[in-house]
PDB file of N, CA and C in Angstrom:
ATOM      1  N   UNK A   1     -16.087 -19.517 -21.522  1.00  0.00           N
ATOM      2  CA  UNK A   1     -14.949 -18.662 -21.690  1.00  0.00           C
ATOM      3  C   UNK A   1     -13.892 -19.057 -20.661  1.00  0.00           C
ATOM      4  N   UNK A   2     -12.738 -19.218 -20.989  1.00  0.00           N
ATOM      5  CA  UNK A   2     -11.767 -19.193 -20.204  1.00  0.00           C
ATOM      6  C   UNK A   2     -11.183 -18.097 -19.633  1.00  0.00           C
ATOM      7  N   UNK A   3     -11.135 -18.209 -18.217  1.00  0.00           N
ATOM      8  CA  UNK A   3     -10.706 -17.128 -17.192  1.00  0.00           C
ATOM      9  C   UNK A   3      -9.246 -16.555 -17.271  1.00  0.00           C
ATOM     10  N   UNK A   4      -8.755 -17.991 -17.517  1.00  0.00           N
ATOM     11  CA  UNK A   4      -7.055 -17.088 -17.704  1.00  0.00           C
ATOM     12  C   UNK A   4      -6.758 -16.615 -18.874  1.00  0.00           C
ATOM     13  N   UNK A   5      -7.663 -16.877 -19.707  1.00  0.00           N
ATOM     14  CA  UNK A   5      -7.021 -16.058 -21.453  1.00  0.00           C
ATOM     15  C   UNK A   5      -8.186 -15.488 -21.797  1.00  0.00           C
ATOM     16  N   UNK A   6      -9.436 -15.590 -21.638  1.00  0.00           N
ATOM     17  CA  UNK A   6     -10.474 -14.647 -22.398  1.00  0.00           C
ATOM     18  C   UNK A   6     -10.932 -15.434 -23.343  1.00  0.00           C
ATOM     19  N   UNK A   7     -10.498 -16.672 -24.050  1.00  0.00           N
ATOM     20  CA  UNK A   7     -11.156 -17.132 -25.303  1.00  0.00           C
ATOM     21  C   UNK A   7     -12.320 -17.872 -24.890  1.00  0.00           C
ATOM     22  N   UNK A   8     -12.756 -17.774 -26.235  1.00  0.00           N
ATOM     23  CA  UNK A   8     -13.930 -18.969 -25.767  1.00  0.00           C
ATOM     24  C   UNK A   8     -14.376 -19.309 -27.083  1.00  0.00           C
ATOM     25  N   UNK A   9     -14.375 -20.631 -27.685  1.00  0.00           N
ATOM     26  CA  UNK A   9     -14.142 -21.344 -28.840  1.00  0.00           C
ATOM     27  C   UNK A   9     -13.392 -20.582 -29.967  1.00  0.00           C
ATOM     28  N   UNK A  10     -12.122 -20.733 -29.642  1.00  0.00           N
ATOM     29  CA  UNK A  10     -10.978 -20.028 -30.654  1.00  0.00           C
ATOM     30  C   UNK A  10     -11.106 -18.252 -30.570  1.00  0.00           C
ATOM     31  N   UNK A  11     -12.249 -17.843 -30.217  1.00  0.00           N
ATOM     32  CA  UNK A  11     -12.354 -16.815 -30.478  1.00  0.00           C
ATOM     33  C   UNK A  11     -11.869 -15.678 -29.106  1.00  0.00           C
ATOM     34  N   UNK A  12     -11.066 -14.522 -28.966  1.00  0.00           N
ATOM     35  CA  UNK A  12     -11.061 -13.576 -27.553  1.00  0.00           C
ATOM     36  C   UNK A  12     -12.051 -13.177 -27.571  1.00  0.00           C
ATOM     37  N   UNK A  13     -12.765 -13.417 -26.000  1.00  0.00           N
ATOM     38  CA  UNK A  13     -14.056 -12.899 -25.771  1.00  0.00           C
ATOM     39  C   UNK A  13     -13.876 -11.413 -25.410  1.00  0.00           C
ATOM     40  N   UNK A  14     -13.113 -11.188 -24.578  1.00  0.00           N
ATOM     41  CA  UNK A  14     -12.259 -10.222 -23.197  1.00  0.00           C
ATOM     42  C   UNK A  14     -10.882 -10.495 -23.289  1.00  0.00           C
ATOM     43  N   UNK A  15     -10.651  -9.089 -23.734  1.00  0.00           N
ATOM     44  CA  UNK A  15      -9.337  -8.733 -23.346  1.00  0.00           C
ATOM     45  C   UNK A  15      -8.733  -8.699 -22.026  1.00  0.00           C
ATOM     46  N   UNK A  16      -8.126  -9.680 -21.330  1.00  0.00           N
ATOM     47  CA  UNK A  16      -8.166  -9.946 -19.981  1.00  0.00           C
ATOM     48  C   UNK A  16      -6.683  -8.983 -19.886  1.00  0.00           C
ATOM     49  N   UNK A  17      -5.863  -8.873 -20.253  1.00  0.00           N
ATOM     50  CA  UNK A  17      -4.404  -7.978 -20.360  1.00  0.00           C
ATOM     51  C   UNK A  17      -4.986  -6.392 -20.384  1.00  0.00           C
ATOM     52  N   UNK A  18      -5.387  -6.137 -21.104  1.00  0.00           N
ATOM     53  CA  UNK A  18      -6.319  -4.726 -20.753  1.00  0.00           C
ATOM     54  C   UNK A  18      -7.367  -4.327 -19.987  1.00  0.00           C
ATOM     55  N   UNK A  19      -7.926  -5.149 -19.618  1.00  0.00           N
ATOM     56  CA  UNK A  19      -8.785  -5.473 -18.283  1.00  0.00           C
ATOM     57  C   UNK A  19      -7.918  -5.086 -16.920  1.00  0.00           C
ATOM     58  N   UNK A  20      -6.821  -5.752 -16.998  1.00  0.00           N
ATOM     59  CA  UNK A  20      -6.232  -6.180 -15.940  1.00  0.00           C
ATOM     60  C   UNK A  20      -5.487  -4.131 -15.473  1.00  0.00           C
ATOM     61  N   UNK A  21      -4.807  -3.934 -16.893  1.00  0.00           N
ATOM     62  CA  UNK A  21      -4.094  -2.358 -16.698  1.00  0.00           C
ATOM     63  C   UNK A  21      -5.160  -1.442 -16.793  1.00  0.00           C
ATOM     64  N   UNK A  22      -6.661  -1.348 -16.941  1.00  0.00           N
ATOM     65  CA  UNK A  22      -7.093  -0.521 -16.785  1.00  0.00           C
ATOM     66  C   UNK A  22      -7.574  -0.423 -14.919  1.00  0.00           C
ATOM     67  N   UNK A  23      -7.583  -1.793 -14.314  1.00  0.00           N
ATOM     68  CA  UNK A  23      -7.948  -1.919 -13.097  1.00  0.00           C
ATOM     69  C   UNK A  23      -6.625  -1.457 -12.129  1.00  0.00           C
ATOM     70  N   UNK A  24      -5.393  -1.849 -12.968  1.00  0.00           N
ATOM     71  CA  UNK A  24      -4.292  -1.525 -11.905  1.00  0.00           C
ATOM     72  C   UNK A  24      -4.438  -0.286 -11.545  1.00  0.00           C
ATOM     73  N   UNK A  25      -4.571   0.559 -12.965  1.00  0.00           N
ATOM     74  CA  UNK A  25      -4.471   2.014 -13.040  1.00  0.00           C
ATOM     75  C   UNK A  25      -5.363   2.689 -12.437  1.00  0.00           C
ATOM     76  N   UNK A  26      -7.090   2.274 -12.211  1.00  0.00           N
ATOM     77  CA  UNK A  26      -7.788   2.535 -11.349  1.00  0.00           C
ATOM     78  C   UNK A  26      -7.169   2.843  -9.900  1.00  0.00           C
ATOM     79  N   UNK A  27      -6.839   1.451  -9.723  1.00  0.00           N
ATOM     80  CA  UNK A  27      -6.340   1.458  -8.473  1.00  0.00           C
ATOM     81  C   UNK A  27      -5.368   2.093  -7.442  1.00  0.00           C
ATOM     82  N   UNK A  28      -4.403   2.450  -8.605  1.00  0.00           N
ATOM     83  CA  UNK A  28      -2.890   3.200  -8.198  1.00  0.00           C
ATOM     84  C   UNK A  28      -4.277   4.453  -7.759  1.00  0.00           C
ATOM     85  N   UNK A  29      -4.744   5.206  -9.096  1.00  0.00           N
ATOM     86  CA  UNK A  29      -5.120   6.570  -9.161  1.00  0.00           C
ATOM     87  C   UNK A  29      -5.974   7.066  -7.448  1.00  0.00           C
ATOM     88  N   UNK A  30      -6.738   5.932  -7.369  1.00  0.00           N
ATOM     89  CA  UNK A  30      -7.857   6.318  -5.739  1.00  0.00           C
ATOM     90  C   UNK A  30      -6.556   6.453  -4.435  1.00  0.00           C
ATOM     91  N   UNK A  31      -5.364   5.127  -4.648  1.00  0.00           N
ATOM     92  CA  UNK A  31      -4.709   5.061  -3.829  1.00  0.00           C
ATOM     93  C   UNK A  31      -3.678   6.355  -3.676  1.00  0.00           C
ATOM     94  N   UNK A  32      -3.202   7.072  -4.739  1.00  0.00           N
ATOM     95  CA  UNK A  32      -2.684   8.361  -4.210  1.00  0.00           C
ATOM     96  C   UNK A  32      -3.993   9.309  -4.037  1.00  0.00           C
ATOM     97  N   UNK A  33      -5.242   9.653  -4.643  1.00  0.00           N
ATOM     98  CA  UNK A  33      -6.102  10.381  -4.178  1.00  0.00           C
ATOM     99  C   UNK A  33      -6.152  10.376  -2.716  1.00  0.00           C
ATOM    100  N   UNK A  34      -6.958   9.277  -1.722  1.00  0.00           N
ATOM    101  CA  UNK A  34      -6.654   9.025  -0.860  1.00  0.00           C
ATOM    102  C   UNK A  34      -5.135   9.736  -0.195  1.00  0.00           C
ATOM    103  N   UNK A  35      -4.305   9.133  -0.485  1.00  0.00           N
ATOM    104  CA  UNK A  35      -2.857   9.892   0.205  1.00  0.00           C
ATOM    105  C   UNK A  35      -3.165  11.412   0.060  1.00  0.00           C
ATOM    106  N   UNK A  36      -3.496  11.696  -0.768  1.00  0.00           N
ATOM    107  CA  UNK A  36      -3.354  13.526  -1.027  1.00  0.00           C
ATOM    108  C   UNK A  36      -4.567  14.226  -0.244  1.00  0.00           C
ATOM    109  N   UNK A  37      -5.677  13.527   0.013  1.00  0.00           N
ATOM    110  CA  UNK A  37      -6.570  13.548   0.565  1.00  0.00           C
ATOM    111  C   UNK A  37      -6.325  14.018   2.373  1.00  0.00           C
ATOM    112  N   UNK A  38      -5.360  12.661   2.861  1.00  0.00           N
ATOM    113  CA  UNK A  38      -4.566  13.134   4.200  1.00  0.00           C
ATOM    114  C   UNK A  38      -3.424  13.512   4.192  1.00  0.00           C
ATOM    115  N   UNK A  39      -3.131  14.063   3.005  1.00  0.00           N
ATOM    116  CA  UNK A  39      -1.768  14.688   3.527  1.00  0.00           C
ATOM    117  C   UNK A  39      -0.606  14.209   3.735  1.00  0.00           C
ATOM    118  N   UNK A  40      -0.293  12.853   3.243  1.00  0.00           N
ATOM    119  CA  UNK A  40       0.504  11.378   2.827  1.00  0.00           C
ATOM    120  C   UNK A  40       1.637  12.009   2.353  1.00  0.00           C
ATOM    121  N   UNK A  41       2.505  12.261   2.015  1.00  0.00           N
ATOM    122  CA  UNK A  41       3.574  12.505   0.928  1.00  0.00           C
ATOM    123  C   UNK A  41       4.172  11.256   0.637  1.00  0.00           C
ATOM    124  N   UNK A  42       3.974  10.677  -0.732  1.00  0.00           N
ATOM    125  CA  UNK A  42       4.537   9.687  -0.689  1.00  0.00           C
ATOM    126  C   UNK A  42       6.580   9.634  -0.424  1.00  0.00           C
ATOM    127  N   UNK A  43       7.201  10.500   0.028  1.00  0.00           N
ATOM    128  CA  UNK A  43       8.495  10.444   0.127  1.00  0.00           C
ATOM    129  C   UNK A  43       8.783  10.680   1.662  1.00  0.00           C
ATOM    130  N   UNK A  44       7.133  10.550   2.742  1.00  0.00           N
ATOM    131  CA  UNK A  44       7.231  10.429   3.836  1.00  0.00           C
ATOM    132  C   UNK A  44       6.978   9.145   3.975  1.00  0.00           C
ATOM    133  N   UNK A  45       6.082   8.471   3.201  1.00  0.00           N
ATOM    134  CA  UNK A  45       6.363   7.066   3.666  1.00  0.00           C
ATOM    135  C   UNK A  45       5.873   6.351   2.275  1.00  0.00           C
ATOM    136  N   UNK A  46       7.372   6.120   1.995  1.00  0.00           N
ATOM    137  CA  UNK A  46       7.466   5.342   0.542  1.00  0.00           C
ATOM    138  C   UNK A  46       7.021   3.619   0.879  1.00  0.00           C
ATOM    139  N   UNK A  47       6.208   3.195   1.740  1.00  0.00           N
ATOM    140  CA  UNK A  47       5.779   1.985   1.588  1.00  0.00           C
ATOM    141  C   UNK A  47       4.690   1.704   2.210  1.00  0.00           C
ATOM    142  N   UNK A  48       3.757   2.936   2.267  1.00  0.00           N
ATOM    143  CA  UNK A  48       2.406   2.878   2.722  1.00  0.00           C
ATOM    144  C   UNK A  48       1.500   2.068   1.523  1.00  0.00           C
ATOM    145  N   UNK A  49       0.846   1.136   2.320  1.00  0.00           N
ATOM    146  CA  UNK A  49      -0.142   0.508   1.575  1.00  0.00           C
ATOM    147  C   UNK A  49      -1.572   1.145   1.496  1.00  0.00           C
ATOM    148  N   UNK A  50      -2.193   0.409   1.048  1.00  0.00           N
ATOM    149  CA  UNK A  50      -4.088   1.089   1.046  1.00  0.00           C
ATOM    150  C   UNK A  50      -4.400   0.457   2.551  1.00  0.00           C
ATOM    151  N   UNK A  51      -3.924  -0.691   2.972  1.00  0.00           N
ATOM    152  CA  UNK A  51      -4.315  -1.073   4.245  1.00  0.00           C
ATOM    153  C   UNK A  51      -3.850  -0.558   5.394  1.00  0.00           C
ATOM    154  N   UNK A  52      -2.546   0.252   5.279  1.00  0.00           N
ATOM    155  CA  UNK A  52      -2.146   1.152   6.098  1.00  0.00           C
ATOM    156  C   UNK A  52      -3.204   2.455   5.873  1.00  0.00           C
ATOM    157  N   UNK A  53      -3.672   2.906   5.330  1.00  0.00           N
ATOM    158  CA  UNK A  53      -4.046   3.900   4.869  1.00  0.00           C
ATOM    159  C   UNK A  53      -5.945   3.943   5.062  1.00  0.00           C
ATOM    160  N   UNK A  54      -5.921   3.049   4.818  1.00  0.00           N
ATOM    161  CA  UNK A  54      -7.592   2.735   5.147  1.00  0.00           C
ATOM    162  C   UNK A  54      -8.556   3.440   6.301  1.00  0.00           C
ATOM    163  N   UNK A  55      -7.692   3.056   7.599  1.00  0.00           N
ATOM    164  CA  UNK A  55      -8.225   3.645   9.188  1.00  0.00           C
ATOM    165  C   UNK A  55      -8.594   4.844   8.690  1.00  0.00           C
ATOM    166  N   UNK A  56      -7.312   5.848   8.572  1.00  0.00           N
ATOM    167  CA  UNK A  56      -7.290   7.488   8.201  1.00  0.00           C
ATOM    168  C   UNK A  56      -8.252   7.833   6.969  1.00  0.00           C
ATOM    169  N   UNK A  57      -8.191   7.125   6.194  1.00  0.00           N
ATOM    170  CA  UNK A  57      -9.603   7.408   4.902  1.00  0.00           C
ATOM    171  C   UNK A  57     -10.743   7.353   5.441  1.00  0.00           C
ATOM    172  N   UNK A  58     -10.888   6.314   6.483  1.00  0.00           N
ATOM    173  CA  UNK A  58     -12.579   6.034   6.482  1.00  0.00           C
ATOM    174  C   UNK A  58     -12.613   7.512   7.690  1.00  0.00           C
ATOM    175  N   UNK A  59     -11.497   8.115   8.394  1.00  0.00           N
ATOM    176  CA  UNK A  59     -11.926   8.651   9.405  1.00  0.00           C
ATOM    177  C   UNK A  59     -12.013  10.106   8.794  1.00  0.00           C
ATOM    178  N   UNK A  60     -11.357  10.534   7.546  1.00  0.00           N
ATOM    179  CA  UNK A  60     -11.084  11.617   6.478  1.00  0.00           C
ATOM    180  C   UNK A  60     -12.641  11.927   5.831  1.00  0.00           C
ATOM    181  N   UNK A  61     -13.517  10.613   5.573  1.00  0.00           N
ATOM    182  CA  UNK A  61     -14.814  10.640   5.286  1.00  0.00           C
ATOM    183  C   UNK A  61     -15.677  10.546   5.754  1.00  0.00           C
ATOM    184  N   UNK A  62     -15.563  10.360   7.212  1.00  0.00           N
ATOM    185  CA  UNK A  62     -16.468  11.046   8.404  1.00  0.00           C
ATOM    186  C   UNK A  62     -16.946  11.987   8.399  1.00  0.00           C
ATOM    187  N   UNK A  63     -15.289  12.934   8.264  1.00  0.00           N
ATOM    188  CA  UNK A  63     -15.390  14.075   8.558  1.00  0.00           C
ATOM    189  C   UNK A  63     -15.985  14.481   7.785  1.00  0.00           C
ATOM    190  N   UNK A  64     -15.654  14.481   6.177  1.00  0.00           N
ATOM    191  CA  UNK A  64     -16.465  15.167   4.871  1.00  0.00           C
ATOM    192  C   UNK A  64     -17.594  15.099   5.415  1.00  0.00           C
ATOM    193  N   UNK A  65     -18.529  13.869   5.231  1.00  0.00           N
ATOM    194  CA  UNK A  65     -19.769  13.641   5.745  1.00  0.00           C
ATOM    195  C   UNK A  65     -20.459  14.472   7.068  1.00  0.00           C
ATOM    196  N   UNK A  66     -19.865  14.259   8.176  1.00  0.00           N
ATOM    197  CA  UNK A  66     -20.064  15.296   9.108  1.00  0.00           C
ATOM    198  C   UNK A  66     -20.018  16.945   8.681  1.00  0.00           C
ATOM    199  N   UNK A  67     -19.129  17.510   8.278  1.00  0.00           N
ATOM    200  CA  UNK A  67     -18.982  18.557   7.341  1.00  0.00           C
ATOM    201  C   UNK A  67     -20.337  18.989   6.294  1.00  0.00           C
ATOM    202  N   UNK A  68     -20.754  18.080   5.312  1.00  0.00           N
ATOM    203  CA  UNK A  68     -21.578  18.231   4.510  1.00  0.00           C
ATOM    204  C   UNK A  68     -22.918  18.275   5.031  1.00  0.00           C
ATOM    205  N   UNK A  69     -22.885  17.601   6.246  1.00  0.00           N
ATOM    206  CA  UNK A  69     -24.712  17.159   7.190  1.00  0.00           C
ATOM    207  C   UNK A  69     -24.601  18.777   7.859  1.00  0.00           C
ATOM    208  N   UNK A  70     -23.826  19.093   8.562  1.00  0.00           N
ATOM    209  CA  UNK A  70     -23.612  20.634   8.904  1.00  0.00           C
ATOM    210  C   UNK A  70     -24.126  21.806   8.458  1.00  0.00           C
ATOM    211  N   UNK A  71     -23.815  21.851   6.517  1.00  0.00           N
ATOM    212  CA  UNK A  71     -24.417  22.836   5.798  1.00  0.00           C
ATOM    213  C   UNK A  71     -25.703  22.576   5.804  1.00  0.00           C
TER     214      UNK A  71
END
């Protein structure tokens, strides 16, 4: 099968174009979860990445975790 188009002897194996927007869309969706998660507004900082954002997640799921071992 070919990686950049999906075919593989004339035929589409994988829809690699719908592959691709169901992963973007994944992706957007965790990346504002996350933001809403700490309290992000995206119109406080309209160019936060996931790698900006990462430190404060993993330290956001500490806490859950710490929180949940508690009960």
């Amino acid at each position: 099968m070919c990686l950049s188009c999906g075919f593989y002897n004339g035929r589409q194996v994988i829809d690699l174009a719908s592959s691709k927007a169901k992963r973007d869309a994944r992706i957007q969706a965790k990346e504002e979860r996350i933001k809403n998660e700490l309290g992000v507004t995206p119109e406080a900082t309209p160019t936060a990445s996931v790698e900006e954002v990462k430190p404060k997640a993993k330290k956001a799921v500490k806490k859950v975790e710490a929180e949940e071992e508690a009960k």
